[in-house]
PDB file of N, CA and C in Angstrom:
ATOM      1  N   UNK A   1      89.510 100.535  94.961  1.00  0.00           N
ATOM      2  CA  UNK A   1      90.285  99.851  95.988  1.00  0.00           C
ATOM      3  C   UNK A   1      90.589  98.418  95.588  1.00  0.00           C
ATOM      4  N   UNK A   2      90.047  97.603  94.745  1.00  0.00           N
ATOM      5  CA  UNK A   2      89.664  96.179  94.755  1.00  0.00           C
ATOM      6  C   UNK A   2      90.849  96.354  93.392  1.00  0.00           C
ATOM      7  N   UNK A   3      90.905  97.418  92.653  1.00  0.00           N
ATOM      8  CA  UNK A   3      91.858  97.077  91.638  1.00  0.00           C
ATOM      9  C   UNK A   3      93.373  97.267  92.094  1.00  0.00           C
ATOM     10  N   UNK A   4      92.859  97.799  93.588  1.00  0.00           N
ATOM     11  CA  UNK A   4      94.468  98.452  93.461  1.00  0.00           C
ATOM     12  C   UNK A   4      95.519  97.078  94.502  1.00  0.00           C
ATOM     13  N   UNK A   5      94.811  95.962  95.258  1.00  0.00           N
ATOM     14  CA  UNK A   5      94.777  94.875  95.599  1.00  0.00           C
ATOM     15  C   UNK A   5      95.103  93.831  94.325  1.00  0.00           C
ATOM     16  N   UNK A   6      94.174  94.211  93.694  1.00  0.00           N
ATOM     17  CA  UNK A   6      94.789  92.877  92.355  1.00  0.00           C
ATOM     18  C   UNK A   6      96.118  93.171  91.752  1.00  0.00           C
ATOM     19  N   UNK A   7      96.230  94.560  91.274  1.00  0.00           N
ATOM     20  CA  UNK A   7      97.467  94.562  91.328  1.00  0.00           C
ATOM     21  C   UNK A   7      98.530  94.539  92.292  1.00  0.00           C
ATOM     22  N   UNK A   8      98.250  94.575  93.447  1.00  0.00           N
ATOM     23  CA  UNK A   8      99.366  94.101  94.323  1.00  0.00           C
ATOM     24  C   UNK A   8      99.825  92.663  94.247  1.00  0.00           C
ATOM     25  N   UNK A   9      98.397  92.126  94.655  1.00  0.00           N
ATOM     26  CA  UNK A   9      98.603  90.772  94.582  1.00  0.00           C
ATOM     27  C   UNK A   9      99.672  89.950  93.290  1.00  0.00           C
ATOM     28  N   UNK A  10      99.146  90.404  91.920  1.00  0.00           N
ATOM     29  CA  UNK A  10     100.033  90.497  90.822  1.00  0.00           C
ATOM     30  C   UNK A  10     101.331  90.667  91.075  1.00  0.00           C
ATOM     31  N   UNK A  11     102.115  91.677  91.431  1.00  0.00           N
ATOM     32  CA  UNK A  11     103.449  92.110  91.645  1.00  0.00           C
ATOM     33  C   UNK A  11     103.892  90.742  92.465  1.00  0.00           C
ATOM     34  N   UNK A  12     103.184  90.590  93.688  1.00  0.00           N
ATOM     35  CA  UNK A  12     103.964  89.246  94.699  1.00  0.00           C
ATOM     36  C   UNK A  12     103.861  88.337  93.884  1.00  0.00           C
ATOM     37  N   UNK A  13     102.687  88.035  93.256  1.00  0.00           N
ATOM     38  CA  UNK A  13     103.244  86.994  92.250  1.00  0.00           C
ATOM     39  C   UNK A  13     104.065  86.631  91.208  1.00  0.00           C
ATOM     40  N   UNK A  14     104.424  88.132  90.954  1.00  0.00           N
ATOM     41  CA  UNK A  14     105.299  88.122  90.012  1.00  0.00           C
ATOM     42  C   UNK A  14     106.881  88.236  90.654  1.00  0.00           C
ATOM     43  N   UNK A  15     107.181  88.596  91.742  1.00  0.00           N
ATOM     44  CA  UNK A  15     108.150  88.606  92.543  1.00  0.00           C
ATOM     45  C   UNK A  15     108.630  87.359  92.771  1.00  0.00           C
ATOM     46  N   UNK A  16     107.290  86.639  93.361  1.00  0.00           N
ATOM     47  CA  UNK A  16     107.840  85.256  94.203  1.00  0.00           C
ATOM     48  C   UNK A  16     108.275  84.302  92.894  1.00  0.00           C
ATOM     49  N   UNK A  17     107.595  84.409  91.403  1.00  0.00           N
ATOM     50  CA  UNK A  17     107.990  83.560  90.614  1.00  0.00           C
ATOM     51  C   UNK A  17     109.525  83.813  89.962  1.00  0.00           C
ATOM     52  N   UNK A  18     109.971  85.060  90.004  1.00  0.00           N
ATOM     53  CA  UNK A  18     111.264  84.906  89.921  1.00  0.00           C
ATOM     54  C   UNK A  18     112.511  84.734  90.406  1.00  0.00           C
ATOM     55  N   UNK A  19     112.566  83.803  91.694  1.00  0.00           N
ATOM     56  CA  UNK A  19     113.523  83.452  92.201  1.00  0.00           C
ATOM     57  C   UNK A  19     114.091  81.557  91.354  1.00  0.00           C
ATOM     58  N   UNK A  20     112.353  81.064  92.045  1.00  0.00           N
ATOM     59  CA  UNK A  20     112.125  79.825  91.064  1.00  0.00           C
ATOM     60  C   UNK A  20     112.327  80.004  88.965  1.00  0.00           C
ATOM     61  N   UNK A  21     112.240  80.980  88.669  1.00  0.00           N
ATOM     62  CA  UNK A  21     112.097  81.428  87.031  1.00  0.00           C
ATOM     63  C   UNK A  21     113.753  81.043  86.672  1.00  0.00           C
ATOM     64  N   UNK A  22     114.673  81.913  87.360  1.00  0.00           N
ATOM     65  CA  UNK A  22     115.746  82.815  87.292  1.00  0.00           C
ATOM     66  C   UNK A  22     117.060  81.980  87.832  1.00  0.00           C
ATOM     67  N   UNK A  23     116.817  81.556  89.148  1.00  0.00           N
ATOM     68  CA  UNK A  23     117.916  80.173  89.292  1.00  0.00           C
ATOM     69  C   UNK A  23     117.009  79.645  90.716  1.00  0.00           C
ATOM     70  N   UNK A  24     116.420  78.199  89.801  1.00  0.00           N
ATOM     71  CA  UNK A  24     115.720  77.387  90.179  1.00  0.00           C
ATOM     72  C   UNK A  24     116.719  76.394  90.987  1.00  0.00           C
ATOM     73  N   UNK A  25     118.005  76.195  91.125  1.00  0.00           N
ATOM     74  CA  UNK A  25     118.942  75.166  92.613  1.00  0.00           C
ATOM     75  C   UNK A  25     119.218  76.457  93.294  1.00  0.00           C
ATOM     76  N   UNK A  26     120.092  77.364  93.338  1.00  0.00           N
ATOM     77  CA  UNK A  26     119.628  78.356  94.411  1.00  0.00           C
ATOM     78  C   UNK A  26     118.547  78.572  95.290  1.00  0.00           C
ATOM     79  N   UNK A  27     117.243  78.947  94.464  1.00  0.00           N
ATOM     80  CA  UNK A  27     115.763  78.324  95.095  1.00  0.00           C
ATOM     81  C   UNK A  27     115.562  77.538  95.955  1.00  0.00           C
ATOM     82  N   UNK A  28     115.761  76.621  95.335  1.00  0.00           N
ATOM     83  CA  UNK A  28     115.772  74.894  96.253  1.00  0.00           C
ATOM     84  C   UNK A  28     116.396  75.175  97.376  1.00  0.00           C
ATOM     85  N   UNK A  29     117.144  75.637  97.209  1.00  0.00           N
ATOM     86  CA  UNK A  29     118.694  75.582  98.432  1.00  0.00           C
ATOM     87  C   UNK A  29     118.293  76.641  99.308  1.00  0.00           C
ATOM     88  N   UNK A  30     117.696  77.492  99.502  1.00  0.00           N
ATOM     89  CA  UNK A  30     117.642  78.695 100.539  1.00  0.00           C
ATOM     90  C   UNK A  30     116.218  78.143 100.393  1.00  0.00           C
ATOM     91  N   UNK A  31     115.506  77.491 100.044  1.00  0.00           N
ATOM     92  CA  UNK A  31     113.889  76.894 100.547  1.00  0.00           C
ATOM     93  C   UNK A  31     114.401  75.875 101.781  1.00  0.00           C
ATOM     94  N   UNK A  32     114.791  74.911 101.301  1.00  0.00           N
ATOM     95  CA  UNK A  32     115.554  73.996 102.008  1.00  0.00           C
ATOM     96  C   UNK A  32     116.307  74.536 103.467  1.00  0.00           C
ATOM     97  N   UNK A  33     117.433  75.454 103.365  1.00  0.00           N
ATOM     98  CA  UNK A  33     118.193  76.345 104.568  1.00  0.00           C
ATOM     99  C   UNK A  33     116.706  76.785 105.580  1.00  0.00           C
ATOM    100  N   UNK A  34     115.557  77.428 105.045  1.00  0.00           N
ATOM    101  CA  UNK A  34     114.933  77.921 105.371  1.00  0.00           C
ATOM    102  C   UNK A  34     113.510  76.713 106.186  1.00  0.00           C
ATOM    103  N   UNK A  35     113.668  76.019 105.762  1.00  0.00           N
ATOM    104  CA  UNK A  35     112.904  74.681 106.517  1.00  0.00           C
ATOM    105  C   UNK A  35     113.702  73.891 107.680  1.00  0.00           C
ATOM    106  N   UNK A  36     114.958  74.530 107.365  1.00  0.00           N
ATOM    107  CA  UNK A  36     116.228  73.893 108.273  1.00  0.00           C
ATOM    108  C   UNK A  36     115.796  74.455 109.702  1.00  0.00           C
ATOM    109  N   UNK A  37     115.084  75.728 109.896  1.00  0.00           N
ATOM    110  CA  UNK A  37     115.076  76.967 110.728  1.00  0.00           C
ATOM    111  C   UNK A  37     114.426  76.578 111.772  1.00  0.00           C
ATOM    112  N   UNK A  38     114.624  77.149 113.052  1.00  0.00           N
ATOM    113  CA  UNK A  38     113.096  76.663 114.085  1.00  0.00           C
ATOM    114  C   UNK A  38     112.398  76.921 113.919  1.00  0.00           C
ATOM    115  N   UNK A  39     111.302  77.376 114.743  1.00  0.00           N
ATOM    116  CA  UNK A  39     109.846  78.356 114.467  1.00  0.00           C
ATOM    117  C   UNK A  39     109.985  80.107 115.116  1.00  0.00           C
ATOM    118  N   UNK A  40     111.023  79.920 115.866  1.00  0.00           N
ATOM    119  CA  UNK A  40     111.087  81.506 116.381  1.00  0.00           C
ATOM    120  C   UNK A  40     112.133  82.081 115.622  1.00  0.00           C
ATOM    121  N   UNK A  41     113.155  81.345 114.975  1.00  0.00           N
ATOM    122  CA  UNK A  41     113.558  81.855 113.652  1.00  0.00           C
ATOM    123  C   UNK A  41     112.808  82.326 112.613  1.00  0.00           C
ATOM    124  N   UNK A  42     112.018  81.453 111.834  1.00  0.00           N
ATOM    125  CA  UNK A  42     110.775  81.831 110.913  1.00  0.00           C
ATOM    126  C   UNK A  42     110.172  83.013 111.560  1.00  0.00           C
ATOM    127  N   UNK A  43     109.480  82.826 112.231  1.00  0.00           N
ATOM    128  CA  UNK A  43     108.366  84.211 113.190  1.00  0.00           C
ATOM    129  C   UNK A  43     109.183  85.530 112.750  1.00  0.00           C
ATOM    130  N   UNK A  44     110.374  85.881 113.417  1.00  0.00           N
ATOM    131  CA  UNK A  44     111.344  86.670 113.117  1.00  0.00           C
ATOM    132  C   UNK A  44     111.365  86.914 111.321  1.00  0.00           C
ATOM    133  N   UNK A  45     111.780  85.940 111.003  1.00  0.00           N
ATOM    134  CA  UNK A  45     111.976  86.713 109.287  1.00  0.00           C
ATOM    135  C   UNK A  45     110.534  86.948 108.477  1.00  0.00           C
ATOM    136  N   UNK A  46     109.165  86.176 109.203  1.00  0.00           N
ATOM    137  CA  UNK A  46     108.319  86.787 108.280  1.00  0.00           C
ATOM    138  C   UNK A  46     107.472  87.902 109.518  1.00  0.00           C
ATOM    139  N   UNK A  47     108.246  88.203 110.770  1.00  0.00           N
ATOM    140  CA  UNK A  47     107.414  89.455 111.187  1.00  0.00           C
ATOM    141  C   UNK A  47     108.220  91.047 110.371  1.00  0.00           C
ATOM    142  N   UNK A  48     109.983  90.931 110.235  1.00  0.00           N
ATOM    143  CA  UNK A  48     110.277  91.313 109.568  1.00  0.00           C
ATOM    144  C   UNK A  48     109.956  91.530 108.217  1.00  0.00           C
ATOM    145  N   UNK A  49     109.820  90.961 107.356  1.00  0.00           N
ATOM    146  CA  UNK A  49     109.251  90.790 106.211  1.00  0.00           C
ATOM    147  C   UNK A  49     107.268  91.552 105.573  1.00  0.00           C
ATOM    148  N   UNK A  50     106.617  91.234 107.130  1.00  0.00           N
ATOM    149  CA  UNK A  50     105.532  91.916 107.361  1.00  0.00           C
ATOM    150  C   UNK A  50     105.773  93.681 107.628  1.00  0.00           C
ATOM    151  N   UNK A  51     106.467  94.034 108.586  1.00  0.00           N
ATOM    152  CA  UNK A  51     106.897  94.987 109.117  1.00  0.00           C
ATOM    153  C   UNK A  51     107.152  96.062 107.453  1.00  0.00           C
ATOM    154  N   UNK A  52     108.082  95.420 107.136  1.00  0.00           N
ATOM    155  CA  UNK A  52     108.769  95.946 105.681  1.00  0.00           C
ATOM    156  C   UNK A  52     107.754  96.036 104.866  1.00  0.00           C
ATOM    157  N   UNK A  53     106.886  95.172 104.453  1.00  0.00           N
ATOM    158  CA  UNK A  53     105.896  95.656 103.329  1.00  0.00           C
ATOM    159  C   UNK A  53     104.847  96.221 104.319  1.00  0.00           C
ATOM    160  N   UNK A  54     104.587  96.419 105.360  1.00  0.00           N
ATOM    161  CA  UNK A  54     103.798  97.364 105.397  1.00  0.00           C
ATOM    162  C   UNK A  54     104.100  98.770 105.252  1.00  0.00           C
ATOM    163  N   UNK A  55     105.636  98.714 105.732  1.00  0.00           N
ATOM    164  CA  UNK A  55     106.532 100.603 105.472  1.00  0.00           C
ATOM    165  C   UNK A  55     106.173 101.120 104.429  1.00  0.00           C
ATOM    166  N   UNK A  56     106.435  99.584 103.186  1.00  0.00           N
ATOM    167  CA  UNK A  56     106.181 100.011 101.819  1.00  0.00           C
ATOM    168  C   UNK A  56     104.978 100.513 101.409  1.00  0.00           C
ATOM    169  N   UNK A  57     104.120 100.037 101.653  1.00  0.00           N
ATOM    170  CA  UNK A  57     102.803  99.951 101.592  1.00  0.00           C
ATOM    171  C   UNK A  57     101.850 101.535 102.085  1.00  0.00           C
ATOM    172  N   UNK A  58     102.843 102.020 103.333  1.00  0.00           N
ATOM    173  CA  UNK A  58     101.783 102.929 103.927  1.00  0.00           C
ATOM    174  C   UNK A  58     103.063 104.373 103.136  1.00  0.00           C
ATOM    175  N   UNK A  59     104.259 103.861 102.706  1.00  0.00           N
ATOM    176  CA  UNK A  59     104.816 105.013 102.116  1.00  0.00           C
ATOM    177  C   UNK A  59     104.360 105.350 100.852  1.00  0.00           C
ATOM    178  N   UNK A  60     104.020 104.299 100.243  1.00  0.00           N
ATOM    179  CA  UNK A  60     103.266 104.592  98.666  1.00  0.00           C
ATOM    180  C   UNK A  60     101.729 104.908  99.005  1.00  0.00           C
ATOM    181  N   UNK A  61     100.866 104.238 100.049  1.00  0.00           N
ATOM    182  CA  UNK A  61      99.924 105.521 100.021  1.00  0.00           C
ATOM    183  C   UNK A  61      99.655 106.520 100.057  1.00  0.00           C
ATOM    184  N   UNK A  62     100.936 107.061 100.769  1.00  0.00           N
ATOM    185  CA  UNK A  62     100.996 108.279 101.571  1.00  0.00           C
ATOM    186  C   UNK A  62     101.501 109.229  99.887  1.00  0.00           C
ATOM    187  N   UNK A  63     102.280 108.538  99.590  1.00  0.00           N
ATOM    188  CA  UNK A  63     102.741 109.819  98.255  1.00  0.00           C
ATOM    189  C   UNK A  63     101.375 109.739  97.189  1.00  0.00           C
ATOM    190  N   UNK A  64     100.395 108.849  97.534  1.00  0.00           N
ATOM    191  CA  UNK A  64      98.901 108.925  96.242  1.00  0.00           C
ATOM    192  C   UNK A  64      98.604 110.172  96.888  1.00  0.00           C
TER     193      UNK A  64
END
């Protein structure tokens, strides 16, 4: 179980570093848009965002 977490963890890290890797003012610029936001904006895109990797999450267990 503990390996199968590290590699998750791995992948997000490897995800989140290629936005910054790949085009670093784009980055900036939708970091920035995204600090622009209220707080019930935010809530919304990371309950979404939660919601979604958990789909992912319980659909790839489900096919182990």
């Amino acid at each position: 179980m503990s390996d199968a977490i590290w590699l998750a963890l791995g992948l997000v890290l490897v995800f989140e570093g290629l936005g910054p890797l790949l085009a670093p003012r784009g980055w900036r610029d939708m970091v920035g848009q995204l600090a622009q936001q209220d707080d019930n904006s935010l809530r919304r895109i990371g309950g979404c965002l939660v919601v979604a990797g958990c789909t992912i999450a319980y659909m790839m267990y489900r096919s182990l």
